[in-house]
C-alpha atoms as a PDB file:
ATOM      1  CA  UNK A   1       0.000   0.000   0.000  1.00  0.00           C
ATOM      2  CA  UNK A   2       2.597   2.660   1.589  1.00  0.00           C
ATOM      3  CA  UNK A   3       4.756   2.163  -2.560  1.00  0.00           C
ATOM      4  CA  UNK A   4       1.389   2.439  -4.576  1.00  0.00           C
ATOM      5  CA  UNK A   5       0.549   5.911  -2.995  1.00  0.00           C
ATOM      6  CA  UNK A   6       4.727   6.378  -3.302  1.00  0.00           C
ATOM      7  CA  UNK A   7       4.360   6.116  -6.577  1.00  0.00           C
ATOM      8  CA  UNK A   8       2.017   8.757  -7.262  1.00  0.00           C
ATOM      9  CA  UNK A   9       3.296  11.242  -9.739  1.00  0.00           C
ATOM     10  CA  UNK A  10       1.705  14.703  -8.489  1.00  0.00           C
ATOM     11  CA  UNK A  11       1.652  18.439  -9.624  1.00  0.00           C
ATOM     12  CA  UNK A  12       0.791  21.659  -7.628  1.00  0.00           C
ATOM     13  CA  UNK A  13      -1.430  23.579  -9.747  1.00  0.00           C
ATOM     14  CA  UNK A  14      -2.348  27.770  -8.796  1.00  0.00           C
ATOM     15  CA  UNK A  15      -4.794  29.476 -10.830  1.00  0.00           C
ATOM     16  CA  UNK A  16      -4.174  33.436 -10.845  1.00  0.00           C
ATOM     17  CA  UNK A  17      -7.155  35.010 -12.388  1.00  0.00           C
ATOM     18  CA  UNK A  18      -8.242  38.680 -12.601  1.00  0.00           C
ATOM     19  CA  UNK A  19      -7.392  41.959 -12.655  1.00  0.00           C
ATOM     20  CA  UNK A  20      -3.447  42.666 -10.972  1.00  0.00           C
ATOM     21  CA  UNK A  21      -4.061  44.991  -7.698  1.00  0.00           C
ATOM     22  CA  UNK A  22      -6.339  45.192  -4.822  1.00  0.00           C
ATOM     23  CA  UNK A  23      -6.671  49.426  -5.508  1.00  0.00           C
ATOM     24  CA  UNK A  24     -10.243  49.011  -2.801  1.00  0.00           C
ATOM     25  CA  UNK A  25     -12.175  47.521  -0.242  1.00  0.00           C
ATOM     26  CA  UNK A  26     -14.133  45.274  -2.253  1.00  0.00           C
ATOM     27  CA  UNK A  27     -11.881  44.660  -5.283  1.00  0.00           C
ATOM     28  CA  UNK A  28     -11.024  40.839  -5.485  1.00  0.00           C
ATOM     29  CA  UNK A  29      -7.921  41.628  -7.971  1.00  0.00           C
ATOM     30  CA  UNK A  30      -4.738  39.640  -7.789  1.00  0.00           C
ATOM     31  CA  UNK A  31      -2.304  40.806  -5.523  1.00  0.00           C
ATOM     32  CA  UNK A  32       0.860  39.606  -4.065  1.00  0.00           C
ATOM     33  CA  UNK A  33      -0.383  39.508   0.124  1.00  0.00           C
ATOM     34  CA  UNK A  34      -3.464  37.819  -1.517  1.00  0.00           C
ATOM     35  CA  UNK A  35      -1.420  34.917  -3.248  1.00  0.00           C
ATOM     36  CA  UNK A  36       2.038  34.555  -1.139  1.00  0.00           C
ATOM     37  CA  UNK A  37       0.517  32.257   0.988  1.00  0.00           C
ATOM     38  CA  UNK A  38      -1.246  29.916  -1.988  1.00  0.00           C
ATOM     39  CA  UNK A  39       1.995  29.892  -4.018  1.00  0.00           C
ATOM     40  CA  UNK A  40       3.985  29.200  -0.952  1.00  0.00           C
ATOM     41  CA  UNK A  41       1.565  25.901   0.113  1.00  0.00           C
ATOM     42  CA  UNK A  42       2.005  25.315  -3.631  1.00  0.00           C
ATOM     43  CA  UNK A  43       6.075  24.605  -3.869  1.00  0.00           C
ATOM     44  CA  UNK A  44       6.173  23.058  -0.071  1.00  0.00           C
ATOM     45  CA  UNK A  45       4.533  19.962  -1.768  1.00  0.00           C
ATOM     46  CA  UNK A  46       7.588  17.208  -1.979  1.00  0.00           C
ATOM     47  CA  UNK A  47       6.348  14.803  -4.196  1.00  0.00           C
ATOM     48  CA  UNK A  48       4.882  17.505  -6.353  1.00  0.00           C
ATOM     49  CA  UNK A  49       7.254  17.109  -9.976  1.00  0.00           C
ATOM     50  CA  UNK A  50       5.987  20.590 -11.055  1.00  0.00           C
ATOM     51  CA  UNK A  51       4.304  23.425 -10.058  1.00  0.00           C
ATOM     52  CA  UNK A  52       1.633  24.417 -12.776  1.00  0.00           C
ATOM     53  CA  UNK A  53       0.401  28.037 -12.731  1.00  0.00           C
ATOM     54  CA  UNK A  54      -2.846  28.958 -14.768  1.00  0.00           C
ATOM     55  CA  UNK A  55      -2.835  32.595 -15.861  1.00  0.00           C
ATOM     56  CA  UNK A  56      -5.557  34.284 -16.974  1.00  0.00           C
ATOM     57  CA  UNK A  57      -5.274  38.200 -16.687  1.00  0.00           C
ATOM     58  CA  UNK A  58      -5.138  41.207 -18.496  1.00  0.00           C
ATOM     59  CA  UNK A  59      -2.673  42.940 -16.121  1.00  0.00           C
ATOM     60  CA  UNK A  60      -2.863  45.584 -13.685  1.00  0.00           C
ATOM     61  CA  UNK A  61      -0.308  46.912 -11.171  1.00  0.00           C
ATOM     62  CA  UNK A  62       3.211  46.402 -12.957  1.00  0.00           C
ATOM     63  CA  UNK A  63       4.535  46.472  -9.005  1.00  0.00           C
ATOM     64  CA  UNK A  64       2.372  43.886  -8.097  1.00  0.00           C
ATOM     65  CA  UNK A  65       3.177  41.816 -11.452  1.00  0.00           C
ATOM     66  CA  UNK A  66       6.493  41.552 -10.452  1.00  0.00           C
ATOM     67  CA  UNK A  67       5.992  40.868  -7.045  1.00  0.00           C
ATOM     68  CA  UNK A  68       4.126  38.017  -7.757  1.00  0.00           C
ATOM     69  CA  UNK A  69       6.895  36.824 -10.025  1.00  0.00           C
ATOM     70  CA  UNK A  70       9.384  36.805  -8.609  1.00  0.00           C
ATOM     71  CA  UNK A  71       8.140  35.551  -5.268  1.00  0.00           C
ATOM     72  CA  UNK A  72       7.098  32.300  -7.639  1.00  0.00           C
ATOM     73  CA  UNK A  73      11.180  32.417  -9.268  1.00  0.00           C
ATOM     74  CA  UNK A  74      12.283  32.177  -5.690  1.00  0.00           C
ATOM     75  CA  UNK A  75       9.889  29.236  -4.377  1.00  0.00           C
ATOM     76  CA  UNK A  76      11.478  27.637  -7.689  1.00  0.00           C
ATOM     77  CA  UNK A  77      14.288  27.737  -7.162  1.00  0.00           C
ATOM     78  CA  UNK A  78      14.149  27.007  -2.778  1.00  0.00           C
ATOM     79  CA  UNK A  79      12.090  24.078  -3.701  1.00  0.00           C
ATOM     80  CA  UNK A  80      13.821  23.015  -7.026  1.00  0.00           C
ATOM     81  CA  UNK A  81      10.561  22.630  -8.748  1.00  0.00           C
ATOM     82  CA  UNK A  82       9.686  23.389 -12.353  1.00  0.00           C
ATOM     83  CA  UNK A  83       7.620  26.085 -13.125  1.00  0.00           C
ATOM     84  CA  UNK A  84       4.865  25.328 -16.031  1.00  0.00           C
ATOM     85  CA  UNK A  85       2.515  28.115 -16.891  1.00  0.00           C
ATOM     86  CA  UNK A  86      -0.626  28.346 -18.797  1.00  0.00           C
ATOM     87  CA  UNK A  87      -2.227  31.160 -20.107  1.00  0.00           C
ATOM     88  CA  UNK A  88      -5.749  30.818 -20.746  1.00  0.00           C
ATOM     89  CA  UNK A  89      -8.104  33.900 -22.542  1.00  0.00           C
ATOM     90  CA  UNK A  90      -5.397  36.423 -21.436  1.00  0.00           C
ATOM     91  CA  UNK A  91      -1.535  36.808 -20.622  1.00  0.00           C
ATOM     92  CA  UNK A  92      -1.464  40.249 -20.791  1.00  0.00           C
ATOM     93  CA  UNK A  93       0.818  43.152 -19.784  1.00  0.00           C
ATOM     94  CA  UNK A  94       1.520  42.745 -16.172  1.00  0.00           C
ATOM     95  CA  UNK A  95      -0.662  39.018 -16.576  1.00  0.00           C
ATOM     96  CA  UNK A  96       2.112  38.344 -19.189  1.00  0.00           C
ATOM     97  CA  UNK A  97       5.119  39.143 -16.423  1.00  0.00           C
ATOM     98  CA  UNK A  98       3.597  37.147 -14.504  1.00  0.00           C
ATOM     99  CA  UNK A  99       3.972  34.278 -16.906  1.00  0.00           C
ATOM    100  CA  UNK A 100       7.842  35.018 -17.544  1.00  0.00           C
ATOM    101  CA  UNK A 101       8.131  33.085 -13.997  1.00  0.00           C
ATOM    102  CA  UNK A 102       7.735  29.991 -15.975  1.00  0.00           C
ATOM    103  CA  UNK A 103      10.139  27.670 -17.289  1.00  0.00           C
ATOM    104  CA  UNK A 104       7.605  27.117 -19.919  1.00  0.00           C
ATOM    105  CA  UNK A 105       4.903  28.462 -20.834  1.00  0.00           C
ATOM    106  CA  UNK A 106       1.658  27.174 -23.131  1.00  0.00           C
ATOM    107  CA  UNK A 107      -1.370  29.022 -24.725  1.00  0.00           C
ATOM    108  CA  UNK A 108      -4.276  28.595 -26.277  1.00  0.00           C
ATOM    109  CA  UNK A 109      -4.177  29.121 -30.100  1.00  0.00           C
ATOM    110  CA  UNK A 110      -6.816  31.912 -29.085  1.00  0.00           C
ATOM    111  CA  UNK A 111      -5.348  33.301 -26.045  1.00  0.00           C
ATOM    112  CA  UNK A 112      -4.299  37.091 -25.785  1.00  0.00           C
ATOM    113  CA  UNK A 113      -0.457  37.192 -25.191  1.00  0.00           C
ATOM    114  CA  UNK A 114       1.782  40.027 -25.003  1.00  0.00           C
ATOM    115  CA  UNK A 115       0.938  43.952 -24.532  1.00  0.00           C
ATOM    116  CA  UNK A 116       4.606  44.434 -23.026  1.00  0.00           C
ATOM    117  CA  UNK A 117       4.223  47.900 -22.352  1.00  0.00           C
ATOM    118  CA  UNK A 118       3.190  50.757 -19.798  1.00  0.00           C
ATOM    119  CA  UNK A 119      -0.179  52.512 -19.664  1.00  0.00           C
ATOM    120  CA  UNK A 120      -1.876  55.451 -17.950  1.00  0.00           C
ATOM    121  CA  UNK A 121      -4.985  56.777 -18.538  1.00  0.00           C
ATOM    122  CA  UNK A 122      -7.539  59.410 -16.961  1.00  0.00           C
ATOM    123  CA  UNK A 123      -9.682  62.872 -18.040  1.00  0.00           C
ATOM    124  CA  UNK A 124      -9.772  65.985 -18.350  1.00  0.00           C
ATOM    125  CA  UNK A 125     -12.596  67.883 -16.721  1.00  0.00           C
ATOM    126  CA  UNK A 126     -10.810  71.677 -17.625  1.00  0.00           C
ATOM    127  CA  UNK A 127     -13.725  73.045 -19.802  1.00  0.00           C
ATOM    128  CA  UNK A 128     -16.132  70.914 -18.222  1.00  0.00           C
ATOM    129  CA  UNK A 129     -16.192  72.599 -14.922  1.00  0.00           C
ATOM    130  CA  UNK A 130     -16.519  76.054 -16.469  1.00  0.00           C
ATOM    131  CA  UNK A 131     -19.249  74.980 -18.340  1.00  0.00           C
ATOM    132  CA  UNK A 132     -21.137  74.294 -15.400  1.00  0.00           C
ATOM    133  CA  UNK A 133     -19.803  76.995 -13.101  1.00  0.00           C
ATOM    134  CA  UNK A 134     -17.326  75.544 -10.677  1.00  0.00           C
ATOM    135  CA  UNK A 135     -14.271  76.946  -9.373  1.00  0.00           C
ATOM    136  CA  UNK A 136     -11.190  74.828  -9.054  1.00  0.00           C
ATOM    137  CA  UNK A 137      -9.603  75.778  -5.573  1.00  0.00           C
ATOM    138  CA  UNK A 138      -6.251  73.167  -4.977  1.00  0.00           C
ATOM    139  CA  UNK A 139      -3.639  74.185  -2.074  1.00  0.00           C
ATOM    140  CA  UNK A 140      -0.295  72.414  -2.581  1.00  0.00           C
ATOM    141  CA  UNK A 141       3.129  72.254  -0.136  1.00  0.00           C
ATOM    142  CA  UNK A 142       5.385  71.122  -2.743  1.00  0.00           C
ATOM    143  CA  UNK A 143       5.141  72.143  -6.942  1.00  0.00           C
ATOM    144  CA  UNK A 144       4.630  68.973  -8.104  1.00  0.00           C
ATOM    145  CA  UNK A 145       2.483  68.026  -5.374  1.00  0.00           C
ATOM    146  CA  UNK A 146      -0.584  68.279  -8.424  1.00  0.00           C
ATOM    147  CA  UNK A 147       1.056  66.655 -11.024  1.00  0.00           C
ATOM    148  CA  UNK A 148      -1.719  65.763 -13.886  1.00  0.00           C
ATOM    149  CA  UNK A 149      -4.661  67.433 -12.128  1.00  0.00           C
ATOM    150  CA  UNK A 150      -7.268  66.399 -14.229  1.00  0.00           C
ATOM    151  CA  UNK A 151      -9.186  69.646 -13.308  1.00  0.00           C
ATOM    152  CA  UNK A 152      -6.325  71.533 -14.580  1.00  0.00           C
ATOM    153  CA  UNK A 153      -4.117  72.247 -18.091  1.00  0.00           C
ATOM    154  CA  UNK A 154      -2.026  69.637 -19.049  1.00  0.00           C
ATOM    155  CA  UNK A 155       1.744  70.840 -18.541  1.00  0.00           C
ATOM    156  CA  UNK A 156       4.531  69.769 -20.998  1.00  0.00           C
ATOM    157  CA  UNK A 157       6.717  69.371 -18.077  1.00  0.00           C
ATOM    158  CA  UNK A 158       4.549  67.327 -16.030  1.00  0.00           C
ATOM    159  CA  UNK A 159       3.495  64.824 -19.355  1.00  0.00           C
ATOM    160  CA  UNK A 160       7.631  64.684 -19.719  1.00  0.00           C
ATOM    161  CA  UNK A 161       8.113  63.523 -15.940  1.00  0.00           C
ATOM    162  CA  UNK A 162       5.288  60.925 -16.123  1.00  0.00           C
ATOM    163  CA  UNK A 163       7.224  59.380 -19.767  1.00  0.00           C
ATOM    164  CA  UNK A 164      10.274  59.219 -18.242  1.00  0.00           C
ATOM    165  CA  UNK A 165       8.674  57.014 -15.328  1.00  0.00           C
ATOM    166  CA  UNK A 166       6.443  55.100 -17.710  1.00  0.00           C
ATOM    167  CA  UNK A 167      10.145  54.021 -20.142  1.00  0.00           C
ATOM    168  CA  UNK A 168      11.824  52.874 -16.986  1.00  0.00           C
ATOM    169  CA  UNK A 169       9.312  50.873 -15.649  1.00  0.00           C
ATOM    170  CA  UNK A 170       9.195  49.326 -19.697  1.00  0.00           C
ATOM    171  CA  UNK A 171      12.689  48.726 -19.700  1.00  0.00           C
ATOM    172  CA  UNK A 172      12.257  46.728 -16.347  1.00  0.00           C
ATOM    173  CA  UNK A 173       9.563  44.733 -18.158  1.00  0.00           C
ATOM    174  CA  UNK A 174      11.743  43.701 -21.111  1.00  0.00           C
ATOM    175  CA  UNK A 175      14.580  42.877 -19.234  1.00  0.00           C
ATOM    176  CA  UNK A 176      12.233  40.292 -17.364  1.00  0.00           C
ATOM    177  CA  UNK A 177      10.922  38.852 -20.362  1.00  0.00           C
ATOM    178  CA  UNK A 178      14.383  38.582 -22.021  1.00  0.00           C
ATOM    179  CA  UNK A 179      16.035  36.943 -19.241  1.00  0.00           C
ATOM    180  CA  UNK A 180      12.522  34.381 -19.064  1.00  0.00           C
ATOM    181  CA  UNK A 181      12.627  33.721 -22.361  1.00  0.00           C
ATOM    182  CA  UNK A 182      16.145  34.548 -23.471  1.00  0.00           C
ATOM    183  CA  UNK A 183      16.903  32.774 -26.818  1.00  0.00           C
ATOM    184  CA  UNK A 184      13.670  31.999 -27.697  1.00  0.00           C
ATOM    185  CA  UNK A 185      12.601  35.293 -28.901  1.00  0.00           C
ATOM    186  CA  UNK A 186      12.256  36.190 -32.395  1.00  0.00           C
ATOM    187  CA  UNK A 187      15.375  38.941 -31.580  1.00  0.00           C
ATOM    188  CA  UNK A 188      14.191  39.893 -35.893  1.00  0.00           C
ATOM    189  CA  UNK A 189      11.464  41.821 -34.549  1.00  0.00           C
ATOM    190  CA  UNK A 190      13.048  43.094 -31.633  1.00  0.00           C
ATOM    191  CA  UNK A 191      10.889  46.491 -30.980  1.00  0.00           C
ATOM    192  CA  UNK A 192       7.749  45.415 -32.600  1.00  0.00           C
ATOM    193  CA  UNK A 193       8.054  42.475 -29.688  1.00  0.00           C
ATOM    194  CA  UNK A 194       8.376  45.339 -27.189  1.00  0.00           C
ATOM    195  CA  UNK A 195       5.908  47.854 -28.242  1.00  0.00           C
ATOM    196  CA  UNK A 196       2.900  46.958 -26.442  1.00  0.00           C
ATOM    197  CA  UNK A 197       1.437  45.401 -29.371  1.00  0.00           C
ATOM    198  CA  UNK A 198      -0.701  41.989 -28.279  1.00  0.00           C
ATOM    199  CA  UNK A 199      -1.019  38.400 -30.376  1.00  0.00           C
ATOM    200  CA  UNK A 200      -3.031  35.480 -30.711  1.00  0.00           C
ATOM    201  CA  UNK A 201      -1.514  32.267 -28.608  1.00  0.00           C
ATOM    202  CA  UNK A 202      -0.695  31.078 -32.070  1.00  0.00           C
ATOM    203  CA  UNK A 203       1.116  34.214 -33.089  1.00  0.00           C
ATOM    204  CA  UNK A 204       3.116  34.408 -29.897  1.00  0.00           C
ATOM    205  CA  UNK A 205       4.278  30.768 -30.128  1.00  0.00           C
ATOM    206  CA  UNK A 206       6.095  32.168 -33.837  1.00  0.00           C
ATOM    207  CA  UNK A 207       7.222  35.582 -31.643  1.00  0.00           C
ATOM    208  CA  UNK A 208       8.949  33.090 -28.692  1.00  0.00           C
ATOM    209  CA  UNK A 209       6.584  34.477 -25.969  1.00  0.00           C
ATOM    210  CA  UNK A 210       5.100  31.074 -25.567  1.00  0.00           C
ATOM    211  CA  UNK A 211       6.523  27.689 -26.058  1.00  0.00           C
ATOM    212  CA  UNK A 212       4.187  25.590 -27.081  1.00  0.00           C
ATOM    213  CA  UNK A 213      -0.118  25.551 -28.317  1.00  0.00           C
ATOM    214  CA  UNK A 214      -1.611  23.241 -25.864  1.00  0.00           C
ATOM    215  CA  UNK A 215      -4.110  23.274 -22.291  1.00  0.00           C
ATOM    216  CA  UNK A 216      -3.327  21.947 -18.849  1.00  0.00           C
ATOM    217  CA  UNK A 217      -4.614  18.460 -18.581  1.00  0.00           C
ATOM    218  CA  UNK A 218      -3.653  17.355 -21.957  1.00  0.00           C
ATOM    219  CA  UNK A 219       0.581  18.916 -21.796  1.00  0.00           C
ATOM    220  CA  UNK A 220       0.615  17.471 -17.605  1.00  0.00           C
ATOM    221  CA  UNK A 221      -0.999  13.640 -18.774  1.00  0.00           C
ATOM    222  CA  UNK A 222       1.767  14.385 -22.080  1.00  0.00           C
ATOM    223  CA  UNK A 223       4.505  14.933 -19.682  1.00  0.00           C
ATOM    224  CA  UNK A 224       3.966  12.550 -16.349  1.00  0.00           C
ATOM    225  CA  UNK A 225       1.237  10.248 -17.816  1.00  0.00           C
ATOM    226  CA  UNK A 226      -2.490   9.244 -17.735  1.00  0.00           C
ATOM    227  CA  UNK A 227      -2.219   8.969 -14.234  1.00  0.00           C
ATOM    228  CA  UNK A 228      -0.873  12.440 -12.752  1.00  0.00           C
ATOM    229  CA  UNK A 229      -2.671  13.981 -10.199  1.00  0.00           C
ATOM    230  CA  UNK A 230      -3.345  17.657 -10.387  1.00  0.00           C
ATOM    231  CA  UNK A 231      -3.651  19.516  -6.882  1.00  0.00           C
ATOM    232  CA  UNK A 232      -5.034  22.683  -7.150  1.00  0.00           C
ATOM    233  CA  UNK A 233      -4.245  25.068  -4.426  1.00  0.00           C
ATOM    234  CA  UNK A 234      -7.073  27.994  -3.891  1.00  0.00           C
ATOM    235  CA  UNK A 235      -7.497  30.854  -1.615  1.00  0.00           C
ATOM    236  CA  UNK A 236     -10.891  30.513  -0.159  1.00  0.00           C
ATOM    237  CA  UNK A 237     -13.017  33.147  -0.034  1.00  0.00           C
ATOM    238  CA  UNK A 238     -12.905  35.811   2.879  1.00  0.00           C
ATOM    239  CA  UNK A 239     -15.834  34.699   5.128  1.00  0.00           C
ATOM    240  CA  UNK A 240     -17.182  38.888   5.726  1.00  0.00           C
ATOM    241  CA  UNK A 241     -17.073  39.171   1.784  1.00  0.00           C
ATOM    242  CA  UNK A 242     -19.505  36.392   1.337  1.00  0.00           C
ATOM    243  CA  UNK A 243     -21.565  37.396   4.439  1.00  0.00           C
ATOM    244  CA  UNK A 244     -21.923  41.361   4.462  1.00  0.00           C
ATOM    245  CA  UNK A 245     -24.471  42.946   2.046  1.00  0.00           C
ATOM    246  CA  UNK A 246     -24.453  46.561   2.747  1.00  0.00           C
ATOM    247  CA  UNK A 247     -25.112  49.192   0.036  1.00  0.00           C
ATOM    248  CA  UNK A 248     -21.711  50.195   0.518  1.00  0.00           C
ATOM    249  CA  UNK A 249     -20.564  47.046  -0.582  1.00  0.00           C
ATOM    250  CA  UNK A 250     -22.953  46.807  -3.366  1.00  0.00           C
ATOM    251  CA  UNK A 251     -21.451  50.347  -5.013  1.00  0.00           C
ATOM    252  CA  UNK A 252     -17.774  49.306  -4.372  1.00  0.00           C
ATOM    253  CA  UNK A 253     -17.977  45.853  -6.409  1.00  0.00           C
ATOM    254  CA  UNK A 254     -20.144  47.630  -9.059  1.00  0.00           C
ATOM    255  CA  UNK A 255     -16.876  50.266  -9.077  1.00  0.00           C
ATOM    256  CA  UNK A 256     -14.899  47.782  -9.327  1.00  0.00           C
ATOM    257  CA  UNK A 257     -16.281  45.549 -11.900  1.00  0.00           C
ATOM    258  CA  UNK A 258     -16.552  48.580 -14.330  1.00  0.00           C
ATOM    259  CA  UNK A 259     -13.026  49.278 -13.864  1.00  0.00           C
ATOM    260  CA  UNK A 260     -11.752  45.660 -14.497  1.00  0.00           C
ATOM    261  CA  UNK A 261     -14.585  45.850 -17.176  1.00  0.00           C
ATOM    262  CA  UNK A 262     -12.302  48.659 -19.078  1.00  0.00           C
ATOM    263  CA  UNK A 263      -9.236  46.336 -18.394  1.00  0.00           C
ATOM    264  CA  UNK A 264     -10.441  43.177 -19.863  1.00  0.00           C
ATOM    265  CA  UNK A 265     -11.595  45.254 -22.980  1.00  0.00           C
ATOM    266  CA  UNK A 266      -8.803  46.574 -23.988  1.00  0.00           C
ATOM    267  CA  UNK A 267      -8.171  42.970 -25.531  1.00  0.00           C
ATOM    268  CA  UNK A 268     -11.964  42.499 -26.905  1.00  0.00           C
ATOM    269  CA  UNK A 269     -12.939  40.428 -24.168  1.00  0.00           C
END
């Protein structure tokens, strides 16, 4: 009895799925506190052969991305496990960081991949609140303290200081995916690969984001046989979140879920 449950060939599987960042009270994005624990109970398995890590997100917080990641590089590497990743609708942007963490990673022929870029978005309200009659009154210790008011004219300066932010943080996403996927990448399109442009899974397998067109059960059975076992590891869900029902509660998640709406669309979904 004790060899036939010895013999047991077992992978750890974590599914990360949703928007990266927890920016309020009710969002249920991914963030790095929110996982740690999940991707730590994950690796600590011993007869686990592989960890497996299903992605499906269209990024988020590029600090949180990376967070993430590399936390899952080091459990690799403590735990000497191989890291196998699958990207289901989306790998996207920070979603696609994420991804980097594996030592191999598969799509769907269909999946969004890519987007390795920086984004920031808002409005401007300028005209709008003279239109209507209000007064802008803003008191500041500090001249940069109002940087991209959106109540305010833009100022060259201030759109100049947010770029040079935005192409640093870039340049620390491309120097994670080169060093994930190193001499894989189609190095002939070097800036097209970097430009924020997004593929199909089928695309990015020709590009050298992904490695190979295939889904979870079929690549594990593949690899370790008809007989793997796949443990999932989830976080369960926070016991208040299920419980409360306040009104408050009710206008945060609707917040939140037009927010992550705007996210998800950017890649038609």
């Amino acid at each position: 009895m004790f060899s036939f449950f010895k013999k047991k060939k077992i992978i750890s599987n974590i599914r990360l799925s949703g928007v990266i960042g927890n920016a309020g009270k009710f969002r249920q994005g991914l963030d790095f506190s929110g996982q740690e624990e999940i991707i730590k109970k994950a690796f600590s398995v011993k007869k686990s052969l592989a960890v497996a890590i299903t992605i499906n997100s269209p990024g988020g917080s590029p600090v949180q991305s990376h967070l993430i990641y590399k936390f899952i590089r080091e459990q690799a590497k403590i735990n000497k496990k191989k890291v196998i990743v699958f990207a289901e609708d989306v790998a996207a942007s920070g979603g696609y960081l994420i991804a980097c963490a594996g030592d191999e990673i598969y799509a769907n022929q269909s999946s969004i991949i890519g987007s390795i870029g920086v984004i920031f978005s808002s409005f401007g309200f300028k005209d709008l609140i003279k239109k209507i009659g209000v007064e802008r009154r803003i008191y500041t210790a500090g001249k940069n303290k109002s940087t991209l008011d959106p109540f305010m004219e833009e100022k060259p300066e201030d759109i100049e200081r947010l770029k040079k932010i935005q192409l640093e943080i870039h340049q620390d996403f491309i120097e994670v995916v080169e060093e994930s996927r190193k001499n894989k990448l189609n190095k002939n399109l070097g800036e097209e690969l970097f430009s924020g442009e997004f593929w199909s899974g089928k695309k990015a397998k020709e590009l050298g984001l992904v490695d190979e067109i295939g889904n979870l059960n079929q690549v594990l059975k593949d690899k370790f046989g008809k007989d793997v076992i796949i443990k999932k590891f989830e976080k369960p869900k926070n016991w208040i979140s299920k419980k409360i029902s306040s009104s408050e509660e009710s206008i945060g998640k609707i917040a939140s879920i037009l927010e992550e709406r705007s996210i998800w669309q950017r890649y038609g979904l």
